[in-house]
PDB file of N, CA and C in Angstrom:
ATOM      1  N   UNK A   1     -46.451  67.940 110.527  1.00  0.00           N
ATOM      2  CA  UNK A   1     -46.704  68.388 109.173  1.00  0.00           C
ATOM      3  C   UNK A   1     -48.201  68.439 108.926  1.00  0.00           C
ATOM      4  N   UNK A   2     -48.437  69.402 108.230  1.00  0.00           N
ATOM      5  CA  UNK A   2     -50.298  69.591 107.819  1.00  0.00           C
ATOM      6  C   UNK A   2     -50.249  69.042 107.078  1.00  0.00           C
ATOM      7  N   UNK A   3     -52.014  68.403 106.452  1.00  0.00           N
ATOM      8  CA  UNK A   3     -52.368  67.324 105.241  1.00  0.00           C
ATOM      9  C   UNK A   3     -51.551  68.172 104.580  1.00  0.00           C
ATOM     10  N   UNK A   4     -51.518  69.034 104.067  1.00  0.00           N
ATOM     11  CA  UNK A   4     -51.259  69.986 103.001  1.00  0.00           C
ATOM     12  C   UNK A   4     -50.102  69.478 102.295  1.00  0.00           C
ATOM     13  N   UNK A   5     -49.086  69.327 103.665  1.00  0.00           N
ATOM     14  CA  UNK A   5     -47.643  69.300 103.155  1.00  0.00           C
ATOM     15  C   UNK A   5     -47.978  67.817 102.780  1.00  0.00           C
ATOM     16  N   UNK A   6     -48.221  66.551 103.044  1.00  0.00           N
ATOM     17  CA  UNK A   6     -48.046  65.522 102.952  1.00  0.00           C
ATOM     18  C   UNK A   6     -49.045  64.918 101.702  1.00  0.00           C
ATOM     19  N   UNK A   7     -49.612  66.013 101.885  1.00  0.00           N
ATOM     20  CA  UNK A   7     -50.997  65.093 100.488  1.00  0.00           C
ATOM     21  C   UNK A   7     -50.452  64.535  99.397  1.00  0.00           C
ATOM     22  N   UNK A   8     -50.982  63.190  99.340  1.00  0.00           N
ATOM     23  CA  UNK A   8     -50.030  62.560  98.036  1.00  0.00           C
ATOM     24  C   UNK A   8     -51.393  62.870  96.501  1.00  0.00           C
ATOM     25  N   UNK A   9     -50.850  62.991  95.895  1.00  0.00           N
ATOM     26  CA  UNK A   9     -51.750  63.224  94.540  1.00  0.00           C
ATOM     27  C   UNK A   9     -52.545  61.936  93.712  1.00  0.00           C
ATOM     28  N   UNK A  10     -53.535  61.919  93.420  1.00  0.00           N
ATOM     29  CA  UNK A  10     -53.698  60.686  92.662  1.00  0.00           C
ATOM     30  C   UNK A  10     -53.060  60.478  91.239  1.00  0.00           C
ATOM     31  N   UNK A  11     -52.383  59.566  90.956  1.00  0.00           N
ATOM     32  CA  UNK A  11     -51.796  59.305  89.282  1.00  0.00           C
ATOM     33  C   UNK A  11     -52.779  58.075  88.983  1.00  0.00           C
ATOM     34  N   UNK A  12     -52.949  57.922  87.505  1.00  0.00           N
ATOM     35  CA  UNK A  12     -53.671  57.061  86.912  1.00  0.00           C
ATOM     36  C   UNK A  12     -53.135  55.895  86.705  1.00  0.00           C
ATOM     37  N   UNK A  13     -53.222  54.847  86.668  1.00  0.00           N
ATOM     38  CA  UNK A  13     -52.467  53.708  86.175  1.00  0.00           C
ATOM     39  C   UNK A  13     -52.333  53.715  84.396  1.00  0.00           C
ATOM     40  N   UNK A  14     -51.420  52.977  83.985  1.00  0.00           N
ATOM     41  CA  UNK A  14     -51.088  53.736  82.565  1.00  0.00           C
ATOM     42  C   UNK A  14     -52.498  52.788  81.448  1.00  0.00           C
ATOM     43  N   UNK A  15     -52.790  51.677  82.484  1.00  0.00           N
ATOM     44  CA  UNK A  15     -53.718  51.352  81.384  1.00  0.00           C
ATOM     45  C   UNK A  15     -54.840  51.518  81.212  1.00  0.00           C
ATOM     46  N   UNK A  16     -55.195  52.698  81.950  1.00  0.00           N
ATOM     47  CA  UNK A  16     -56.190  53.410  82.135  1.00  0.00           C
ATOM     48  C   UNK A  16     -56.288  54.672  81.254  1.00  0.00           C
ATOM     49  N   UNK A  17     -54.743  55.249  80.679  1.00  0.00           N
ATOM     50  CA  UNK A  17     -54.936  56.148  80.000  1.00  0.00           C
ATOM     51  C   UNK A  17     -55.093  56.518  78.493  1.00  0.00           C
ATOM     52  N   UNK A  18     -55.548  56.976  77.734  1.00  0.00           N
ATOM     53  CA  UNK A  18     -55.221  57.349  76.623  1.00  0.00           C
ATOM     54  C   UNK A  18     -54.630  57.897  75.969  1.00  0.00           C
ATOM     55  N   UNK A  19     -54.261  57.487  74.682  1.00  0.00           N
ATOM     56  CA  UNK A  19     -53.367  58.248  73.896  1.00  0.00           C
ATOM     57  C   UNK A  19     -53.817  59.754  73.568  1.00  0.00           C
ATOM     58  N   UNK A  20     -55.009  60.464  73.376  1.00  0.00           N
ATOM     59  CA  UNK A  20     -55.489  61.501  72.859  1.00  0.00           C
ATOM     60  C   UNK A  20     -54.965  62.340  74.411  1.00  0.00           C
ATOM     61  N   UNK A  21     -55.016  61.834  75.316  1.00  0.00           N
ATOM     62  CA  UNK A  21     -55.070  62.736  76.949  1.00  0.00           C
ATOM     63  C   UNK A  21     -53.023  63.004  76.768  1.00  0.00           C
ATOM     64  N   UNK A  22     -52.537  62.138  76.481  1.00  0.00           N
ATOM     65  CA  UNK A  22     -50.913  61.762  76.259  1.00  0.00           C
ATOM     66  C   UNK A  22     -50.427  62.976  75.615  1.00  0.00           C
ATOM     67  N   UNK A  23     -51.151  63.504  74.402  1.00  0.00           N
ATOM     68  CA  UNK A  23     -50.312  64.001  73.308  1.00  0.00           C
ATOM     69  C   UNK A  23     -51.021  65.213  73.182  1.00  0.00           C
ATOM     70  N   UNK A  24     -52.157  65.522  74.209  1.00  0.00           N
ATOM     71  CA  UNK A  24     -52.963  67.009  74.526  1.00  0.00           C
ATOM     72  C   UNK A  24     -52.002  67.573  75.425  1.00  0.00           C
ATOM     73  N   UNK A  25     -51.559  66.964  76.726  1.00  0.00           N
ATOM     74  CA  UNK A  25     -50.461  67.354  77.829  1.00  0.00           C
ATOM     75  C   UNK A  25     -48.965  67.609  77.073  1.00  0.00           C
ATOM     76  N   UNK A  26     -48.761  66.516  75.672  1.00  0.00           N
ATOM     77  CA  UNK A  26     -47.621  66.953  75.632  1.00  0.00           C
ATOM     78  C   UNK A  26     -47.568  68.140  74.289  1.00  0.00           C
ATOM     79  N   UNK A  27     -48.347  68.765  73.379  1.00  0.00           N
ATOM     80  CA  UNK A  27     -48.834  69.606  72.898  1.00  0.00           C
ATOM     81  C   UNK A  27     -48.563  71.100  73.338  1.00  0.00           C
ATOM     82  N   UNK A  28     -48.327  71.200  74.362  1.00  0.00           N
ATOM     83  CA  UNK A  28     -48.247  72.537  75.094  1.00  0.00           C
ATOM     84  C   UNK A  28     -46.549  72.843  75.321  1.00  0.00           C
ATOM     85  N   UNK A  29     -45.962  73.983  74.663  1.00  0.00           N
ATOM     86  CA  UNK A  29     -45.033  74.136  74.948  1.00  0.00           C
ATOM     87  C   UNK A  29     -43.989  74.517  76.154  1.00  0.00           C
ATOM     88  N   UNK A  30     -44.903  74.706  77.326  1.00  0.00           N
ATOM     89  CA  UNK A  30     -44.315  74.814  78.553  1.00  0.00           C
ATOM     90  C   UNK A  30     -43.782  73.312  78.673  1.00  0.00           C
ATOM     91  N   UNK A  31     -45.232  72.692  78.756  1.00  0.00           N
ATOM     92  CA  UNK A  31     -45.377  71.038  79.606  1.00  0.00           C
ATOM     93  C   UNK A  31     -44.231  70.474  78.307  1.00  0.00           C
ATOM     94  N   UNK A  32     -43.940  70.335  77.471  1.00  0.00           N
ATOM     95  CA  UNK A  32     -43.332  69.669  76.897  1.00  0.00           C
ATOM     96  C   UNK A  32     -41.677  69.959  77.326  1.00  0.00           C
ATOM     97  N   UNK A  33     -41.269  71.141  77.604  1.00  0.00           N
ATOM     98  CA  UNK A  33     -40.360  71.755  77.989  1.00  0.00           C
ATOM     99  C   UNK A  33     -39.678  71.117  79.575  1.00  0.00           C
ATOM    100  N   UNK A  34     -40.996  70.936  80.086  1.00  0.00           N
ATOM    101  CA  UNK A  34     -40.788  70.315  81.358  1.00  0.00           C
ATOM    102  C   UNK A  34     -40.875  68.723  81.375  1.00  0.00           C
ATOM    103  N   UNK A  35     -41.442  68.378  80.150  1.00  0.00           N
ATOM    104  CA  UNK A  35     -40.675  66.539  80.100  1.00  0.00           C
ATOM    105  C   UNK A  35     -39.585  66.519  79.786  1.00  0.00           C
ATOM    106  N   UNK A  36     -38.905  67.343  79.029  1.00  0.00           N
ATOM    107  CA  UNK A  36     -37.662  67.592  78.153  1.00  0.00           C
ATOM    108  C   UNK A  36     -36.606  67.581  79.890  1.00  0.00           C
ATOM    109  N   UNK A  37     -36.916  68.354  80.294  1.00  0.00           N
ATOM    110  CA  UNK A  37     -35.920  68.497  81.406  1.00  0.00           C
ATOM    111  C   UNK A  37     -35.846  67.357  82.873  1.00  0.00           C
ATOM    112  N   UNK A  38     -37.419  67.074  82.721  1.00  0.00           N
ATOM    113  CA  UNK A  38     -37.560  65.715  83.300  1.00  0.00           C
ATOM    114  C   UNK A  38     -36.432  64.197  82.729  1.00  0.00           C
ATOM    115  N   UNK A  39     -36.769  64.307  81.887  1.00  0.00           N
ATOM    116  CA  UNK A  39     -36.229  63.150  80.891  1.00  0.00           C
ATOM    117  C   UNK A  39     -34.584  63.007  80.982  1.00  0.00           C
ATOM    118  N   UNK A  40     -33.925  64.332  80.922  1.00  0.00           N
ATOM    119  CA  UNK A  40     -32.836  64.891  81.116  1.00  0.00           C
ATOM    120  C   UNK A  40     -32.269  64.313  82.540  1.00  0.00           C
ATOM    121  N   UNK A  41     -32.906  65.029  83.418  1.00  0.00           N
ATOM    122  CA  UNK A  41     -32.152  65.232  84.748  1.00  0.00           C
ATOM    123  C   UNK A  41     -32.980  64.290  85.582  1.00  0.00           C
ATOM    124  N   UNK A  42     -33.854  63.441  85.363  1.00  0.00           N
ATOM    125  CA  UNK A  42     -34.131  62.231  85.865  1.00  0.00           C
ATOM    126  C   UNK A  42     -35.738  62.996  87.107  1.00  0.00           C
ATOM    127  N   UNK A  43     -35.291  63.963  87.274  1.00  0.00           N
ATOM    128  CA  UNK A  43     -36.467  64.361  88.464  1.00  0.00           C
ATOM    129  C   UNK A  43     -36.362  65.768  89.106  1.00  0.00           C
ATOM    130  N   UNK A  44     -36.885  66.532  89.412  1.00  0.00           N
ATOM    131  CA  UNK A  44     -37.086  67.808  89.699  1.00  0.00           C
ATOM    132  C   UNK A  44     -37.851  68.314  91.250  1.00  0.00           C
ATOM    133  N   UNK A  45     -37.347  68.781  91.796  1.00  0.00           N
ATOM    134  CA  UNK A  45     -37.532  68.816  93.514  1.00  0.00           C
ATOM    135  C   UNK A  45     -38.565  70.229  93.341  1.00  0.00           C
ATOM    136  N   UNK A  46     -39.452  70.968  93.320  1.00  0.00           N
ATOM    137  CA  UNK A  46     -39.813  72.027  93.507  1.00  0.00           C
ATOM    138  C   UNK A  46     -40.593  72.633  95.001  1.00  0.00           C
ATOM    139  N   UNK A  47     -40.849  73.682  95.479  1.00  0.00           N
ATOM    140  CA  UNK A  47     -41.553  74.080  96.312  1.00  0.00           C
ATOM    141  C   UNK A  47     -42.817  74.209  95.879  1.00  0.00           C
ATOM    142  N   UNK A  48     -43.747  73.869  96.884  1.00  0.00           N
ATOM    143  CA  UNK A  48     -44.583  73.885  97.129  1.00  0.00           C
ATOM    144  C   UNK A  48     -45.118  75.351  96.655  1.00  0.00           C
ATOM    145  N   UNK A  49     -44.637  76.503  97.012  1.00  0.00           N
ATOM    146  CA  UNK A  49     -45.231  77.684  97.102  1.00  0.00           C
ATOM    147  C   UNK A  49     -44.578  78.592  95.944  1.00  0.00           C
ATOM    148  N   UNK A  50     -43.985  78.004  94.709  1.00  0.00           N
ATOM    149  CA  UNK A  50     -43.260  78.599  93.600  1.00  0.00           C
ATOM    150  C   UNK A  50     -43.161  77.649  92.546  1.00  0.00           C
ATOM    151  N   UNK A  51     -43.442  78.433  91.327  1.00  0.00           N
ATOM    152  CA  UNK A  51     -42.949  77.959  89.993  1.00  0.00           C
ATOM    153  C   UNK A  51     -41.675  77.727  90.105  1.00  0.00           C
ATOM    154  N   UNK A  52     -40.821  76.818  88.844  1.00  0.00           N
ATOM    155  CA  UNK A  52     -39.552  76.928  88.436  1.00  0.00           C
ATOM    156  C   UNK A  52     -39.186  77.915  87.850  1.00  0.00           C
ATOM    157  N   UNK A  53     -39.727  78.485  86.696  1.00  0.00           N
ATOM    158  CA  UNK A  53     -39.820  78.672  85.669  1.00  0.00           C
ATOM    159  C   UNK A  53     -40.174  80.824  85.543  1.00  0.00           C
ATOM    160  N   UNK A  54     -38.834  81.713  85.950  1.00  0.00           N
ATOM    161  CA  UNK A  54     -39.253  83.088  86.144  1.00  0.00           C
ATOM    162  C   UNK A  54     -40.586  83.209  85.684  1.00  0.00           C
ATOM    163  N   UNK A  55     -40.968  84.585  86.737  1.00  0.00           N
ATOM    164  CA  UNK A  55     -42.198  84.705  85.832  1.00  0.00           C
ATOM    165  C   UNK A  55     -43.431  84.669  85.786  1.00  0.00           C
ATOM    166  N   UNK A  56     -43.445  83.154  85.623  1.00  0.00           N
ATOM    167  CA  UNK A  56     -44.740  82.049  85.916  1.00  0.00           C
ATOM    168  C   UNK A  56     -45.532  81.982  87.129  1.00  0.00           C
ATOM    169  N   UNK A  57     -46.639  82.542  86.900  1.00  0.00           N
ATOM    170  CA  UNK A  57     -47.446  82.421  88.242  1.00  0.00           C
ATOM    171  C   UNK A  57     -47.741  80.949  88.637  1.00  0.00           C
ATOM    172  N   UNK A  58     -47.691  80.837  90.211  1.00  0.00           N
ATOM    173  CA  UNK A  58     -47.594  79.696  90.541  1.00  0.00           C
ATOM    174  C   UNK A  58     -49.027  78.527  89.758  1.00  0.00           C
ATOM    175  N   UNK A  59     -50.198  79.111  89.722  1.00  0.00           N
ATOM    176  CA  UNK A  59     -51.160  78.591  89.361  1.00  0.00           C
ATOM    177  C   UNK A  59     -51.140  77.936  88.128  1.00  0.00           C
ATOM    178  N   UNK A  60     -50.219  78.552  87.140  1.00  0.00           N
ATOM    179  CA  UNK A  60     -50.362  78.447  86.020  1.00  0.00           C
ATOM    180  C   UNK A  60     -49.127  76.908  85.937  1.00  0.00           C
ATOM    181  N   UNK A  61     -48.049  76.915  86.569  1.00  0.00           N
ATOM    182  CA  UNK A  61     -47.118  76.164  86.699  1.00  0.00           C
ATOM    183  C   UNK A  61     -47.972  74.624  87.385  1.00  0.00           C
ATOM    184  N   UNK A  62     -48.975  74.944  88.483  1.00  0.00           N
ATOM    185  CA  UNK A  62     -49.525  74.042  88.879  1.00  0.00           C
ATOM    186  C   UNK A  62     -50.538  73.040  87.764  1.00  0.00           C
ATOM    187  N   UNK A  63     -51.044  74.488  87.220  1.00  0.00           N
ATOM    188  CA  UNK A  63     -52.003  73.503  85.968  1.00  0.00           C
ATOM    189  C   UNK A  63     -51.311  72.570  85.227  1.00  0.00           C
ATOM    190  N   UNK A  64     -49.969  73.424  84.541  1.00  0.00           N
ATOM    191  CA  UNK A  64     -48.825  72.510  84.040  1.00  0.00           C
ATOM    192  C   UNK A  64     -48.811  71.249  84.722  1.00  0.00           C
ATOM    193  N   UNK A  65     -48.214  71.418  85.531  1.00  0.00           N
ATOM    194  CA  UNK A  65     -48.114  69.250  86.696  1.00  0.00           C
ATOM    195  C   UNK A  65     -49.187  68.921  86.545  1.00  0.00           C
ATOM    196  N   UNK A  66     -50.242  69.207  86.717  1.00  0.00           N
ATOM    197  CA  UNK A  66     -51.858  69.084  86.589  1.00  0.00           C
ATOM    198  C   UNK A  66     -52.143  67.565  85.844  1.00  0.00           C
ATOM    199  N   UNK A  67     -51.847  69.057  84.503  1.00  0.00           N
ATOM    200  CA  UNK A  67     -52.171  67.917  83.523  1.00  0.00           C
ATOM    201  C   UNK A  67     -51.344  67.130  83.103  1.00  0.00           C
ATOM    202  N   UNK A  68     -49.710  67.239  82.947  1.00  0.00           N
ATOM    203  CA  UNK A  68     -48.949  65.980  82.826  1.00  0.00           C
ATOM    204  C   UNK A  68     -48.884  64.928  83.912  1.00  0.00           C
ATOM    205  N   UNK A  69     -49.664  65.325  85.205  1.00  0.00           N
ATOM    206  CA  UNK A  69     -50.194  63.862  85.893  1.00  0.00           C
ATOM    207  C   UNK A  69     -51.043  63.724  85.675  1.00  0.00           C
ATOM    208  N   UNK A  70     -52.035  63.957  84.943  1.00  0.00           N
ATOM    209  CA  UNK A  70     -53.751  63.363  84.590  1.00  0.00           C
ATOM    210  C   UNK A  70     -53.205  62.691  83.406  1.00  0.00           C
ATOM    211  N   UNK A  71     -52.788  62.356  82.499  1.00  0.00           N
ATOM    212  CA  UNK A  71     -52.395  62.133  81.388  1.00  0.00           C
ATOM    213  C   UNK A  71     -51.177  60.872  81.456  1.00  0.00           C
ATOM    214  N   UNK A  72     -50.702  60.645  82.725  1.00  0.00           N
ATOM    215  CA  UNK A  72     -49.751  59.390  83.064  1.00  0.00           C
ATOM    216  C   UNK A  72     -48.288  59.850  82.944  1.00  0.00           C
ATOM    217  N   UNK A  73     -48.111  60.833  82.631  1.00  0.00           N
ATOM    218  CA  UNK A  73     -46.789  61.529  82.240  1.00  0.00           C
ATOM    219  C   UNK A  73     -45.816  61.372  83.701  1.00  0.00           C
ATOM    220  N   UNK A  74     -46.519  61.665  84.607  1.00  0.00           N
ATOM    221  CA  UNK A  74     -45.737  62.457  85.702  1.00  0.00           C
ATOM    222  C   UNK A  74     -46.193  61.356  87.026  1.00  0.00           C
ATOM    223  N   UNK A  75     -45.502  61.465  87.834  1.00  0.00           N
ATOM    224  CA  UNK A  75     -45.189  61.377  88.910  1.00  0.00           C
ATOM    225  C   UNK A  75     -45.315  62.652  90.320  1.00  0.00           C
ATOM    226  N   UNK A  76     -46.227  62.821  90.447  1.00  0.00           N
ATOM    227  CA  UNK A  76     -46.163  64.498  91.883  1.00  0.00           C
ATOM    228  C   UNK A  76     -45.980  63.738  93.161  1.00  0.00           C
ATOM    229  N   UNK A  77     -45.052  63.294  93.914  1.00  0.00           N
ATOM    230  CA  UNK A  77     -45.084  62.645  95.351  1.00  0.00           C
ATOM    231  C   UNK A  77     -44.310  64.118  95.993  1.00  0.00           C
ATOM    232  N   UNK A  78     -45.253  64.401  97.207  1.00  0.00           N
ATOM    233  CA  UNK A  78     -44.399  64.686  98.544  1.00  0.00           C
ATOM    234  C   UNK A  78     -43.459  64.838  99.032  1.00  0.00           C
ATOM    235  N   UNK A  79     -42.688  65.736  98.780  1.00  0.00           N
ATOM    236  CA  UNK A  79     -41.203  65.462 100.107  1.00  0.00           C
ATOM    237  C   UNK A  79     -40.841  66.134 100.873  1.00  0.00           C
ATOM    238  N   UNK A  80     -41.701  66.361 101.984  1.00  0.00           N
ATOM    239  CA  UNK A  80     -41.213  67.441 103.032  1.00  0.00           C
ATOM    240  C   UNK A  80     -42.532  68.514 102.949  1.00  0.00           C
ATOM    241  N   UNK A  81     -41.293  70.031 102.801  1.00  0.00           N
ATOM    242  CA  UNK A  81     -42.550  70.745 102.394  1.00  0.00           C
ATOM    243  C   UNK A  81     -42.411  70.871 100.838  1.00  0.00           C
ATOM    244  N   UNK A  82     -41.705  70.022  99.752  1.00  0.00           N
ATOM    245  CA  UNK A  82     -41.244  70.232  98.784  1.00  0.00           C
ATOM    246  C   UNK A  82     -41.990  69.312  97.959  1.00  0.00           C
ATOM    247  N   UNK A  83     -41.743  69.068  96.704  1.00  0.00           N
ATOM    248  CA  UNK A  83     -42.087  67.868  95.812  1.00  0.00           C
ATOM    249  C   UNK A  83     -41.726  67.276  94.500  1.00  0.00           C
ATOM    250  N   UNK A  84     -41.314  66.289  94.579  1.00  0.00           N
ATOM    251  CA  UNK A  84     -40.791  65.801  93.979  1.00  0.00           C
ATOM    252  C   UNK A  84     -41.509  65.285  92.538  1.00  0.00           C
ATOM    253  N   UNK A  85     -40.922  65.953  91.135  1.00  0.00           N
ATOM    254  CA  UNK A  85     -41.705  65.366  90.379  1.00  0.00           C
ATOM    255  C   UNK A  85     -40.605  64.545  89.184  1.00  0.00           C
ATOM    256  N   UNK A  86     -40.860  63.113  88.767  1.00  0.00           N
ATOM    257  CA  UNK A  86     -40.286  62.422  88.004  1.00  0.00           C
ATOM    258  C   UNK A  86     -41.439  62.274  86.801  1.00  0.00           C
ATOM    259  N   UNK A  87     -40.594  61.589  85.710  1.00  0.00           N
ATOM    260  CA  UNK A  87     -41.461  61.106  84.312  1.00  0.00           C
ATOM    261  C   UNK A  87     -41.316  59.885  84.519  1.00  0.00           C
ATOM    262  N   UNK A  88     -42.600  59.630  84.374  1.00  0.00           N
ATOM    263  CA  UNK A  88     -43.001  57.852  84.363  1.00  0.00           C
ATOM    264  C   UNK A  88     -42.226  57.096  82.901  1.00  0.00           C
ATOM    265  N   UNK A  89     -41.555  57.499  82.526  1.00  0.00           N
ATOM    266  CA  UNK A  89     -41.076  57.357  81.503  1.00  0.00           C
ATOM    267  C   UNK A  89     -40.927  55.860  81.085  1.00  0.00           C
ATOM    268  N   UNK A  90     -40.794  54.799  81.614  1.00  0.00           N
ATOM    269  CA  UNK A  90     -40.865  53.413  81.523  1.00  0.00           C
ATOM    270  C   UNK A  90     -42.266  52.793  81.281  1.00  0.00           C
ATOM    271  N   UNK A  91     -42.962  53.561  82.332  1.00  0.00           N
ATOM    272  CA  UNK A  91     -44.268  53.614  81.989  1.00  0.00           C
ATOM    273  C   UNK A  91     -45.094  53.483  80.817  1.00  0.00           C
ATOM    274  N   UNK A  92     -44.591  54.584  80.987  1.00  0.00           N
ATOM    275  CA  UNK A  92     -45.129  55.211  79.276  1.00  0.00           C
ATOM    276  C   UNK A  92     -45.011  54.664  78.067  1.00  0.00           C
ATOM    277  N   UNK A  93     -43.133  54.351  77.867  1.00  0.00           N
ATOM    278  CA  UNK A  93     -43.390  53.195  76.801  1.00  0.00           C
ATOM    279  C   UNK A  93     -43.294  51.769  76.693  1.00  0.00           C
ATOM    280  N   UNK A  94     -44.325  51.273  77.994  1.00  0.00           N
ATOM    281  CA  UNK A  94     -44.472  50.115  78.313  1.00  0.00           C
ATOM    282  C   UNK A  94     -46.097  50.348  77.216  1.00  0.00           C
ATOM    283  N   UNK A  95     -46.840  51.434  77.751  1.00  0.00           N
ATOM    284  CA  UNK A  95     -48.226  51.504  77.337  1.00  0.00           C
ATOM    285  C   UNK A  95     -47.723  52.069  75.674  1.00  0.00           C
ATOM    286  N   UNK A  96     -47.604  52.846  75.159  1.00  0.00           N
ATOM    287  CA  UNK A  96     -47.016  53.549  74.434  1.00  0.00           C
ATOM    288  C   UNK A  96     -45.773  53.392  73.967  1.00  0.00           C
ATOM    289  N   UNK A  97     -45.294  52.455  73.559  1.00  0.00           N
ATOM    290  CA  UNK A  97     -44.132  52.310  73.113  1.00  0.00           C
ATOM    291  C   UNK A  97     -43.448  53.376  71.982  1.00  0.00           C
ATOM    292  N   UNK A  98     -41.920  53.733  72.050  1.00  0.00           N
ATOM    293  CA  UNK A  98     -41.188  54.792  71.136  1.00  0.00           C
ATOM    294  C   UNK A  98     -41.790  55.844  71.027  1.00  0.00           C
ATOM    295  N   UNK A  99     -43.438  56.375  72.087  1.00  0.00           N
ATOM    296  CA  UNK A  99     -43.284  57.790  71.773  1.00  0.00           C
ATOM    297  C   UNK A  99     -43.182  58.883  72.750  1.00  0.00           C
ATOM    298  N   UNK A 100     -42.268  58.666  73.779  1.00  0.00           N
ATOM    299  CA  UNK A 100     -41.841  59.643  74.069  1.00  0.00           C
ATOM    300  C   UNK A 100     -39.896  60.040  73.120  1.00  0.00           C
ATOM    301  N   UNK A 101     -39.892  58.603  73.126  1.00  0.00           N
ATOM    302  CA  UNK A 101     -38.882  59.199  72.196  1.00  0.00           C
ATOM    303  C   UNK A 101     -38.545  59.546  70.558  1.00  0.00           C
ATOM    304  N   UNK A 102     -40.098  59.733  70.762  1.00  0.00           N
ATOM    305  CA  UNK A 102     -40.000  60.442  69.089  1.00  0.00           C
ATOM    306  C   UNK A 102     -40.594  61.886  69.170  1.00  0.00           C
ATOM    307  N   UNK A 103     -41.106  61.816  70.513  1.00  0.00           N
ATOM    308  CA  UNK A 103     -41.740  63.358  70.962  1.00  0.00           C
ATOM    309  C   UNK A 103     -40.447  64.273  71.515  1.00  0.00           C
ATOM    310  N   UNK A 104     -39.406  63.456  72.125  1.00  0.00           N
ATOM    311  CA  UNK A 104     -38.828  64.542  72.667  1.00  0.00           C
ATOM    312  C   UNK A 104     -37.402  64.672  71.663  1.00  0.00           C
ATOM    313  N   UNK A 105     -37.600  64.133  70.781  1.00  0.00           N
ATOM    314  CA  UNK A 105     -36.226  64.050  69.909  1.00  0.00           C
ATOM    315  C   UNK A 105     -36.881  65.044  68.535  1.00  0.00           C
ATOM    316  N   UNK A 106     -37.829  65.492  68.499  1.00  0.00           N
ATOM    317  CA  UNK A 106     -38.531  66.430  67.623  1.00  0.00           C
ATOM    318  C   UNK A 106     -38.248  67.730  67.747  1.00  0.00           C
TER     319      UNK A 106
END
């Protein structure tokens, strides 16, 4: 396998992050769309070389993960040539308590 396929991403530790970085990532109606379905279905397998989401150029889908892992939201690990992305969701309202679930129940 090339670095490529295996590169693991850096995530922030949550007490490192802020609330203003939290609620800029979740602000955007794609990325919010994609915690919504995170939250839902527990985790989301995508390729490497494609959006989910018709349409969507891959770049633009990438910025999406981007920033809901700069922001503590997300989880991007590796799997194969694929990747796996979960919501830190415990996380989150360990640092942040009740607001993802007042964000996604809105």
């Amino acid at each position: 396998m090339s670095d490529a396929t295996t590169r693991r991403l850096p995530h922030p530790e949550l007490e490192d992050v802020e609330l203003p970085a939290v609620l800029f990532a979740l602000s955007d109606p794609i990325r919010l769309d994609l915690v919504r379905q995170l939250a839902t279905q527990g985790s989301l397998t995508v390729a490497q070389c494609q959006a989910t989401e018709p349409g969507m150029p891959k770049s633009t889908f990438s910025y999406h993960l981007k920033t809901l892992r700069e922001a503590g939201l997300i989880r991007n690990e590796p799997a194969g040539r694929q990747r796996t992305v979960t919501l830190r969701k415990e996380e989150v309202d360990k640092r942040f308590p009740a607001l993802l679930d007042a964000v996604l129940s809105s």
